[in-house]
Protein backbone atom coordinates (compact mmCIF):
# COMPACT_ATOMS: atom_id res chain seq x y z
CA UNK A 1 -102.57 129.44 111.46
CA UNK A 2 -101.31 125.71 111.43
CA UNK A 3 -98.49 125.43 113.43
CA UNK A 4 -98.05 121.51 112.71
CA UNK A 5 -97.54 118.81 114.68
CA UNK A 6 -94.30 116.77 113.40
CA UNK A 7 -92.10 115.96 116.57
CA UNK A 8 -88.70 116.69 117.01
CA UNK A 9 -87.89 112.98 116.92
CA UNK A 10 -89.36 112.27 113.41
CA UNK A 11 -87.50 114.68 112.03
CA UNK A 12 -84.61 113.09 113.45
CA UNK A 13 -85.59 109.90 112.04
CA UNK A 14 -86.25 111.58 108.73
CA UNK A 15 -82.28 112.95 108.97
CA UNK A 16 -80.98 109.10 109.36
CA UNK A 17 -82.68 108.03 106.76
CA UNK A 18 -81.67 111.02 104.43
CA UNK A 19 -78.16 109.86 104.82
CA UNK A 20 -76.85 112.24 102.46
CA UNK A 21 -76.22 115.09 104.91
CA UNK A 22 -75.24 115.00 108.25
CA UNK A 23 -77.33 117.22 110.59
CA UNK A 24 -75.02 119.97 111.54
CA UNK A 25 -74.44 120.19 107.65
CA UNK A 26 -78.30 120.90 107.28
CA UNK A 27 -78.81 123.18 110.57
CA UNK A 28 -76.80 126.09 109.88
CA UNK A 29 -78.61 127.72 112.71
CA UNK A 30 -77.93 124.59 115.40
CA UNK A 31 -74.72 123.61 117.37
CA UNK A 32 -74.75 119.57 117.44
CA UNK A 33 -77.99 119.98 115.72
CA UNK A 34 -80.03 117.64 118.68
CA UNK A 35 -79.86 117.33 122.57
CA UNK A 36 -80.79 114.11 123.92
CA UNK A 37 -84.19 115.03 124.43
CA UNK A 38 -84.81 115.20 120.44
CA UNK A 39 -84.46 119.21 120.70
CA UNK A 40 -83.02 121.75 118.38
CA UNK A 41 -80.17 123.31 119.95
CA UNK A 42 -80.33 126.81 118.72
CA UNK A 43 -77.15 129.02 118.65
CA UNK A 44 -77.82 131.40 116.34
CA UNK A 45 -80.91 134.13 115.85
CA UNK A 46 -81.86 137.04 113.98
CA UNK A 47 -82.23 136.73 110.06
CA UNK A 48 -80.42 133.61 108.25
CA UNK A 49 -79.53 132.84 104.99
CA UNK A 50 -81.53 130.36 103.00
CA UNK A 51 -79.53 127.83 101.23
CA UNK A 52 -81.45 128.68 97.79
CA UNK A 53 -78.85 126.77 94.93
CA UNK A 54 -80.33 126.77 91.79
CA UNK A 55 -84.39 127.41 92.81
CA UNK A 56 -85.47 130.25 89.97
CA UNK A 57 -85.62 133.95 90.54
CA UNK A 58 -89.29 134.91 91.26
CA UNK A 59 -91.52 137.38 92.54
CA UNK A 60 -94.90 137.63 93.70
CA UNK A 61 -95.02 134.19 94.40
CA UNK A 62 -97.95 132.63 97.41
CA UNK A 63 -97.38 130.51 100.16
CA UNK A 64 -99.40 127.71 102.31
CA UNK A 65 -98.03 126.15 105.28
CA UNK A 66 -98.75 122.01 106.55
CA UNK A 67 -96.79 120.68 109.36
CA UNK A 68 -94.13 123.07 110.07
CA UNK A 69 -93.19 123.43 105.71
CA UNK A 70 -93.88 125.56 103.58
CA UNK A 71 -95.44 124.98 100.29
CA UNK A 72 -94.70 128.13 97.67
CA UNK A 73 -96.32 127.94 94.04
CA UNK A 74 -96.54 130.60 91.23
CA UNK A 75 -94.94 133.89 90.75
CA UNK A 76 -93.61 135.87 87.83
CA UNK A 77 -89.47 136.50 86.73
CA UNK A 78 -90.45 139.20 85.05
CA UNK A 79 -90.78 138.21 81.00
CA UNK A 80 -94.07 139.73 80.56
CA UNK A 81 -96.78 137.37 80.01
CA UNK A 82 -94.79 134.59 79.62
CA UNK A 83 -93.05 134.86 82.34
CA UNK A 84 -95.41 133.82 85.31
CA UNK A 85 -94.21 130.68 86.77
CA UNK A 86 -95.79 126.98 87.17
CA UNK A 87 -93.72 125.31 89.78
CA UNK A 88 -94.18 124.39 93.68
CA UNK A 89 -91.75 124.25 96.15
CA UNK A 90 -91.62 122.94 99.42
CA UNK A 91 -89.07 124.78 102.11
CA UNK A 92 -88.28 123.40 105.49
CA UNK A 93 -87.30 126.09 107.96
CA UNK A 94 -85.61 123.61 110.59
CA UNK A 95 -83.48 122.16 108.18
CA UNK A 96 -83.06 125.12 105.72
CA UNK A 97 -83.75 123.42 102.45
CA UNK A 98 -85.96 123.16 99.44
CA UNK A 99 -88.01 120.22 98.21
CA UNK A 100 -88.92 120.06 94.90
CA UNK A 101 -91.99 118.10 93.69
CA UNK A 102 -93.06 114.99 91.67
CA UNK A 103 -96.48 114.69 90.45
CA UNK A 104 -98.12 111.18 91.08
CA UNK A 105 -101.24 112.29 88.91
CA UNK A 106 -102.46 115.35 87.47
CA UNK A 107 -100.73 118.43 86.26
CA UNK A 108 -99.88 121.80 88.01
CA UNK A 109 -102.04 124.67 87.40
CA UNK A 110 -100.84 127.71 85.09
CA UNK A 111 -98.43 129.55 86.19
CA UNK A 112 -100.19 133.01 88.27
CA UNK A 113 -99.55 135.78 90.30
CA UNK A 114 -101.92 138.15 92.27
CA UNK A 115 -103.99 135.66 94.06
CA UNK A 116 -103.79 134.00 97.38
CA UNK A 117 -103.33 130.26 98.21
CA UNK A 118 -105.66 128.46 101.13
CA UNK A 119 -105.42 125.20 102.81
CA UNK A 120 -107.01 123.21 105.32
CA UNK A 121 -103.98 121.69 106.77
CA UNK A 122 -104.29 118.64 104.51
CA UNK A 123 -104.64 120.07 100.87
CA UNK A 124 -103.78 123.19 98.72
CA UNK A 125 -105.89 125.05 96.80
CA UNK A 126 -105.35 127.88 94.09
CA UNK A 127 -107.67 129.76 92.50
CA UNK A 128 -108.21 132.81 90.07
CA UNK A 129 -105.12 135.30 89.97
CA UNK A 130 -102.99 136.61 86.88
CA UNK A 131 -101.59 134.61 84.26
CA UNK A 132 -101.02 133.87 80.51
CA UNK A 133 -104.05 134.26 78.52
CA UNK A 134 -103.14 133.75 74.55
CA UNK A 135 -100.11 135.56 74.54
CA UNK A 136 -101.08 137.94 77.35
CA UNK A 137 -101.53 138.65 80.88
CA UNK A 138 -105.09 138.56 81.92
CA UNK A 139 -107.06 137.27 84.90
CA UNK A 140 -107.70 133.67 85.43
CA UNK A 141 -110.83 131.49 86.48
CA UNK A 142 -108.64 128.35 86.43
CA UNK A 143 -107.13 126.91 89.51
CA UNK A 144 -106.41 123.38 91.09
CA UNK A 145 -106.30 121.52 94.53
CA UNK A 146 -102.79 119.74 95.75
CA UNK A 147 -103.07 117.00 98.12
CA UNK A 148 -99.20 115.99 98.92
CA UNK A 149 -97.94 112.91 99.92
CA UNK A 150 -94.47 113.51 101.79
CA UNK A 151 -92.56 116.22 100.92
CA UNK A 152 -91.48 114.98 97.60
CA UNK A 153 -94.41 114.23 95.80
CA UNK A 154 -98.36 114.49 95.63
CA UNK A 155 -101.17 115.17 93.17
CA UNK A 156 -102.95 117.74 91.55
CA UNK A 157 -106.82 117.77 90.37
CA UNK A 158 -107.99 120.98 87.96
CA UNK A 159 -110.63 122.44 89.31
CA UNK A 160 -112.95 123.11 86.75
CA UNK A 161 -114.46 125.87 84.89
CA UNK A 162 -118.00 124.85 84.20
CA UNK A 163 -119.81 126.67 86.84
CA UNK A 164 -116.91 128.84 88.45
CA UNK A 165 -117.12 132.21 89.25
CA UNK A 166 -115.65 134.68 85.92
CA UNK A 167 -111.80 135.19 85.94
CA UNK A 168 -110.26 137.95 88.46
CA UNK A 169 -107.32 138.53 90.00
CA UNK A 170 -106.42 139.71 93.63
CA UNK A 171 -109.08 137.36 94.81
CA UNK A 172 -108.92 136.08 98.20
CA UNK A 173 -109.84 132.30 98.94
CA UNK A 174 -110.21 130.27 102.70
CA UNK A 175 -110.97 127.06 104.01
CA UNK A 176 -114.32 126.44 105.14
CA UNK A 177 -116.31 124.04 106.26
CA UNK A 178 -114.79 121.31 104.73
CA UNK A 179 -114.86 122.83 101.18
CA UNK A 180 -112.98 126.45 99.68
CA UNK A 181 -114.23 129.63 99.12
CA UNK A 182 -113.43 132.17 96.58
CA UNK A 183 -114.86 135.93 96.78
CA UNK A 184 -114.10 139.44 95.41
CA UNK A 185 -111.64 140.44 93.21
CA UNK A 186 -111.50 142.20 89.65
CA UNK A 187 -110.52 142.22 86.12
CA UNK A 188 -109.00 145.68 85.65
CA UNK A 189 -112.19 147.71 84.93
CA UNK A 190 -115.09 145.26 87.10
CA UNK A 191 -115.00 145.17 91.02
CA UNK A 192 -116.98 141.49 92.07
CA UNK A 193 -119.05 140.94 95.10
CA UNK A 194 -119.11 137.63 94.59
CA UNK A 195 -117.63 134.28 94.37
CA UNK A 196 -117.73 130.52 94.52
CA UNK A 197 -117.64 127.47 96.94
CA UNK A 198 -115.28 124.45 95.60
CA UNK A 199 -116.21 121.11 97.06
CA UNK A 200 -113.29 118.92 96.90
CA UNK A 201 -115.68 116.34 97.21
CA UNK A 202 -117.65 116.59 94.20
CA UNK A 203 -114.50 118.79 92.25
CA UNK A 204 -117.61 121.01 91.31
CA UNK A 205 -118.98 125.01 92.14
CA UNK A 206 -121.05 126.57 93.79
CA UNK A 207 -121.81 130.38 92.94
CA UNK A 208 -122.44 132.69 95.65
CA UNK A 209 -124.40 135.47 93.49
CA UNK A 210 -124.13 139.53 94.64
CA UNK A 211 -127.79 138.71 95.89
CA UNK A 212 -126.31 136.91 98.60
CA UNK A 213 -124.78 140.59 100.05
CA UNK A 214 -126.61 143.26 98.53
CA UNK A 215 -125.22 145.60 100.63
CA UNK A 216 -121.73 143.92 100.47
CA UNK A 217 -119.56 146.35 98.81
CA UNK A 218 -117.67 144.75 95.51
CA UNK A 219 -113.82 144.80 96.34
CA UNK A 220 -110.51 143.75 95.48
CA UNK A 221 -107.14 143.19 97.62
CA UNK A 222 -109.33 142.84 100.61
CA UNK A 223 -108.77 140.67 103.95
CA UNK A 224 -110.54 137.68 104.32
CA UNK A 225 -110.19 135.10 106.90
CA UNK A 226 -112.60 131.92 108.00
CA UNK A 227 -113.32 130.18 111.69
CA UNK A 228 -112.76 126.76 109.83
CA UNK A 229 -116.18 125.97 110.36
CA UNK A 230 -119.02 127.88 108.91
CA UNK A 231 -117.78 131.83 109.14
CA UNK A 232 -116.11 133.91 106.30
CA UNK A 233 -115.02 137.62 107.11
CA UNK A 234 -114.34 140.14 104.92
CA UNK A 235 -112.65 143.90 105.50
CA UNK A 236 -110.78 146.34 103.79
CA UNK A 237 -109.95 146.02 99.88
CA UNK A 238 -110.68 148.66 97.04
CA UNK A 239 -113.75 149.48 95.40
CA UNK A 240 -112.07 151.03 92.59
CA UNK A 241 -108.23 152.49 92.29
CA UNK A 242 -108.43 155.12 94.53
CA UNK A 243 -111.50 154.36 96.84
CA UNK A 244 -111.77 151.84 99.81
CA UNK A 245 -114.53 149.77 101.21
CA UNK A 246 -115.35 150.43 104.52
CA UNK A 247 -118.04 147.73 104.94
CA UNK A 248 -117.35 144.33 106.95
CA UNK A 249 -119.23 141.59 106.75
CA UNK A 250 -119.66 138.04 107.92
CA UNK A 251 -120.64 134.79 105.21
CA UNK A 252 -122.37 131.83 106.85
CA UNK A 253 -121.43 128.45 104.59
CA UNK A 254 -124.65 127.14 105.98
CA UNK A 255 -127.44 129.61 105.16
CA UNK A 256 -125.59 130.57 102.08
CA UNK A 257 -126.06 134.80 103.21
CA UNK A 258 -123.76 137.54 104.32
CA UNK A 259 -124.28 140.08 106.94
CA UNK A 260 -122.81 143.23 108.25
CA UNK A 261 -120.86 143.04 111.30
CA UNK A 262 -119.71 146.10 112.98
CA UNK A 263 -116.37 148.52 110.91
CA UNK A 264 -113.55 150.10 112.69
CA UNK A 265 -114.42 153.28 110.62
CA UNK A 266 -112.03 153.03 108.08
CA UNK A 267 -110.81 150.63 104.66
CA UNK A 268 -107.41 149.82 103.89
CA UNK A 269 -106.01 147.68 101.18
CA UNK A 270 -103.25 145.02 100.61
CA UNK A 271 -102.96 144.67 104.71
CA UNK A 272 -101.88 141.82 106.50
CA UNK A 273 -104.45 139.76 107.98
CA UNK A 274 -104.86 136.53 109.88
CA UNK A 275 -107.45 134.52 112.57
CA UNK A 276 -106.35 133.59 115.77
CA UNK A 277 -108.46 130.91 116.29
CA UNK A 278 -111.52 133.46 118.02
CA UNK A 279 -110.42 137.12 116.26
CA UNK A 280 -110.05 138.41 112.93
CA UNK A 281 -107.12 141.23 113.14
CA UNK A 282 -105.76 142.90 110.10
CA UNK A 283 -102.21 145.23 110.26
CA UNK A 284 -100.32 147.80 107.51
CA UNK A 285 -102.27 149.22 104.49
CA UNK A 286 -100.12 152.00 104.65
CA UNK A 287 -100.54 152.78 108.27
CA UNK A 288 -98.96 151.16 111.50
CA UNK A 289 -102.28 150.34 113.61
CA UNK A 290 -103.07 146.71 114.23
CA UNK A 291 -106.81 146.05 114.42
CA UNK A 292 -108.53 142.78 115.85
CA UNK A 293 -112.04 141.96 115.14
CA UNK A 294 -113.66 139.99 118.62
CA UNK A 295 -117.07 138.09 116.80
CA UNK A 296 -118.12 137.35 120.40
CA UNK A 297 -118.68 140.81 120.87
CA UNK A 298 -118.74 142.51 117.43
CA UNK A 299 -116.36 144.73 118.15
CA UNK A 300 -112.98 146.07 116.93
CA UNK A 301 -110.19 147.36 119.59
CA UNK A 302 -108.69 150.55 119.33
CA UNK A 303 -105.40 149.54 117.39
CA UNK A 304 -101.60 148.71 118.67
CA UNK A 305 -99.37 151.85 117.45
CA UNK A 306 -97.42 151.90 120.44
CA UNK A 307 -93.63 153.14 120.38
CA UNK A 308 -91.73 150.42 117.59
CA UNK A 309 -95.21 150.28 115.77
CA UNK A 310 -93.96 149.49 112.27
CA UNK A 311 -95.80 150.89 109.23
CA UNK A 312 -97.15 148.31 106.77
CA UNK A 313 -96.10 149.42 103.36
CA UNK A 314 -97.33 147.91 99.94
CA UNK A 315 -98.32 144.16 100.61
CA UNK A 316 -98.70 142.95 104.10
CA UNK A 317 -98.32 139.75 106.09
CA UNK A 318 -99.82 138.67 109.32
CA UNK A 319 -99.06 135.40 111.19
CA UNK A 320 -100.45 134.73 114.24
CA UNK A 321 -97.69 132.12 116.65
CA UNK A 322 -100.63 131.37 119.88
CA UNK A 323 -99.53 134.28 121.37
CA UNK A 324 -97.88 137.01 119.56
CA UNK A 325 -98.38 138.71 116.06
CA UNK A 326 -95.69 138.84 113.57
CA UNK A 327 -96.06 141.61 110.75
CA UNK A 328 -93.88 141.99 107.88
CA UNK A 329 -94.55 144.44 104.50
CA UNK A 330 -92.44 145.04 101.18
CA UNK A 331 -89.73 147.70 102.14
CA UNK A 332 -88.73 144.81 104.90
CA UNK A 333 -90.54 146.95 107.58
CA UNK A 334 -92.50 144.96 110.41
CA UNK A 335 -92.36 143.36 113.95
CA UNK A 336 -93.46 140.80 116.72
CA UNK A 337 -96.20 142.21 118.46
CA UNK A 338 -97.41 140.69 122.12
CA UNK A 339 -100.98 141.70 123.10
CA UNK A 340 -100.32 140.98 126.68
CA UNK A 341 -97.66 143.38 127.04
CA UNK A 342 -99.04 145.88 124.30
CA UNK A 343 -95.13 145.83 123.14
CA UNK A 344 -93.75 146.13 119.83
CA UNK A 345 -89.95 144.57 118.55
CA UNK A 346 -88.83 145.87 115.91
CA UNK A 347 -87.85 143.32 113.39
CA UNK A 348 -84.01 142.93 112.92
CA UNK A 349 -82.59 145.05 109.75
CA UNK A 350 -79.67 142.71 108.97
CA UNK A 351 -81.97 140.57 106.72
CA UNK A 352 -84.07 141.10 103.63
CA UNK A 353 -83.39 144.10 101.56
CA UNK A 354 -85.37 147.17 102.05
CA UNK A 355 -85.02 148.36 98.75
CA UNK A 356 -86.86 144.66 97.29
CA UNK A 357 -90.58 144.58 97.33
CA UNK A 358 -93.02 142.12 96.11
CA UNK A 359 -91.31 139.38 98.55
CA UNK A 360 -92.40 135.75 98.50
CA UNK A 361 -93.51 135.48 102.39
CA UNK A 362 -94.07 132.33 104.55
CA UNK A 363 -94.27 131.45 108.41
CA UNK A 364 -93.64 127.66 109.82
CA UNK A 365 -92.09 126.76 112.77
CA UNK A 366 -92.12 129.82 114.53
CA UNK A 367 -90.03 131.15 111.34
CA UNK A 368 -90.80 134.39 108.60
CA UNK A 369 -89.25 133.18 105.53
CA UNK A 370 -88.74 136.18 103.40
CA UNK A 371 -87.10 135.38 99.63
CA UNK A 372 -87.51 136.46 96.08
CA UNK A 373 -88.70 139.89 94.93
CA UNK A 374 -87.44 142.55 92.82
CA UNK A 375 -84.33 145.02 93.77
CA UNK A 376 -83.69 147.44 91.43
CA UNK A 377 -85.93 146.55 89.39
CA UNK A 378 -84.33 142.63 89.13
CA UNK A 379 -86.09 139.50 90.51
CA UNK A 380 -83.96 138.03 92.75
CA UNK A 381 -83.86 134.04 94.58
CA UNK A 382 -82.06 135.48 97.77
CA UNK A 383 -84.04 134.97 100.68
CA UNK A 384 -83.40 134.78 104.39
CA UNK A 385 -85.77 133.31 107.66
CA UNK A 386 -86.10 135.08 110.85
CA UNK A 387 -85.58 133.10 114.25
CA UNK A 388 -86.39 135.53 116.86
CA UNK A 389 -84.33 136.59 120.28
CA UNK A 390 -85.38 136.06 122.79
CA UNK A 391 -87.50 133.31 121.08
CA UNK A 392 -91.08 133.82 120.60
């Protein structure tokens, strides 16, 4: 989880310089938007409206966070295969507004759903997912790497498709070592066990073959998570339509292998997952336990399904703050969990609708932004962000 590391006071600066709006205008959550100290003055909490104007109805859309914004590409409104959108967006929680983007070089990948987005805190990397094919929707093996320069501009490079592991969708990608990894997925009748490392560097592949993991079960809609360093972990995901893996495993970047780490017992799919920084936990898939992984120890705790344990339903999210867990699902169920206390709070029910599903879902600055979806069977652009009370 990057939690950035802009200061109060250059966002100020940033405001001056703006000109256009004054703060109070932008901070619909603030009273006299700054104290003397440089610090937001919050007087409201709970969920609040995004100011979303004219930004597209979408659904299914990813998200990457650098320095307290969120970056949100892809997505579909719905018009069958040619409907899967090929625009990014930036959205700043503190100041409740949207940023859109000017290339300096390059060109934005296809438009996608059904994968995941990674970073390393600098860049922004897509990979694989579902998009237009001819003039239908199939899986992709094309993807590309963002670096950004300020919030209103930056650069794409394709990565390319000589030497990259065969199109999929729900594929799960990380940061790693310097480089991203790729791994799993499928193609509608072919479950993968295996994947690719992109070097930035080089803008070239590298396959990891099944041989790698013999015994690593193929999958799709998995977890997958990654120290930073050197360690990939795997859980969960679906081995076919009704059948879950139950195998976990470990990749090390530098020897190239996987091996099997120890399995809570059970497989779920779609969950919520996220690292801590030293643990691998995972939440939802249809159930309301919240499992952590300890690598020091290969071992996985019991679960938190204590009273106001919310039940992940269809696709999860899991962000990790330093401290405390927040989970949300489609159906707007989900909560703020605290380890230390073993306590649950229930996540307010004055925001999101929870008749919408397949959300577009981001954290930054200690805020769930929650927007887009389908109600009714409608994409929507409504959206709202969650500052908690008492804050987290």
């Amino acid at each position: 989880m990057n939690s950035g590391n802009n200061s109060n006071s250059s966002r100020r600066d940033f405001l001056k310089t703006a000109g256009a709006l004054t703060a109070s205008a932008l901070l619909p959550e603030t009273a006299g938007a700054f104290n003397a100290a440089g610090s937001f003055l919050q007087s409201r909490r709970g969920w609040i409206p995004m100011n979303n104007g004219v930004i597209p109805v979408r659904s299914a859309c990813e998200s990457a966070t650098i320095n307290d914004k969120i970056f949100f590409f892809g997505g579909s409104n719905g018009s069958g295969s040619a409907g899967y959108i090929q625009t990014q967006l930036w959205f700043d929680p503190l100041i409740n507004t949207w940023y859109g983007i000017t290339l300096t070089s390059g060109t934005c990948p296809a438009g996608r759903d059904r994968m995941r987005l990674a970073t390393d805190g600098t860049t922004i990397f897509v990979w694989g997912g579902r998009g237009r094919v001819s003039t239908s929707s199939a899986p992709l093996n094309t993807g590309g790497l963002f670096t950004p320069s300020g919030l209103g501009s930056g650069a794409w490079v394709d990565t390319p498709t000589a030497g990259a592991p065969s199109a999929r969708d729900f594929v799960r990608a990380v940061a790693v070592g310097g480089k991203y990894m790729v791994w799993g997925g499928q193609n509608g009748t072919t479950y993968y066990n295996d994947g690719g490392i992109y070097d930035p560097a080089t803008n070239s592949w590298t396959l990891i073959p099944s041989s790698a993991g013999p015994s690593v079960s193929a999958r799709s809609a998995h977890a997958m998570v990654s120290d930073g360093v050197d360690k990939v972990y795997i859980f969960g995901g679906l081995t076919s339509p009704t059948t879950y893996a139950l195998d976990c495993h470990v990749y090390s970047l530098s020897s190239g292998t996987w091996s099997p780490i120890a399995a809570p017992g059970f497989g779920l799919p779609h969950v919520g997952y996220c690292w801590t920084g030293s643990r691998f936990t995972i939440w939802g898939g249809g159930t309301n336990a919240l499992v952590t992984y300890n690598p020091a120890t290969n071992t996985w705790n019991g679960g938190a399904t204590g009273v106001n344990a919310p039940i992940g339903t269809g696709n999860g999210y899991l962000y990790w703050t330093g401290s405390k867990y927040i989970a949300f699902s489609d159906g707007s169920t989900g909560g703020l969990y605290d380890p230390a206390k073993d306590l649950w709070r229930p996540i307010p029910t004055s925001g999101p609708n929870s008749s919408t599903n397949t959300f577009c879902v981001g954290y930054a600055a200690n805020r769930l932004v929650v927007w887009g979806g389908i109600s009714g069977g409608v994409r929507v652009n409504k959206g709202h962000y969650l500052v908690w009370y008492p804050a987290i």
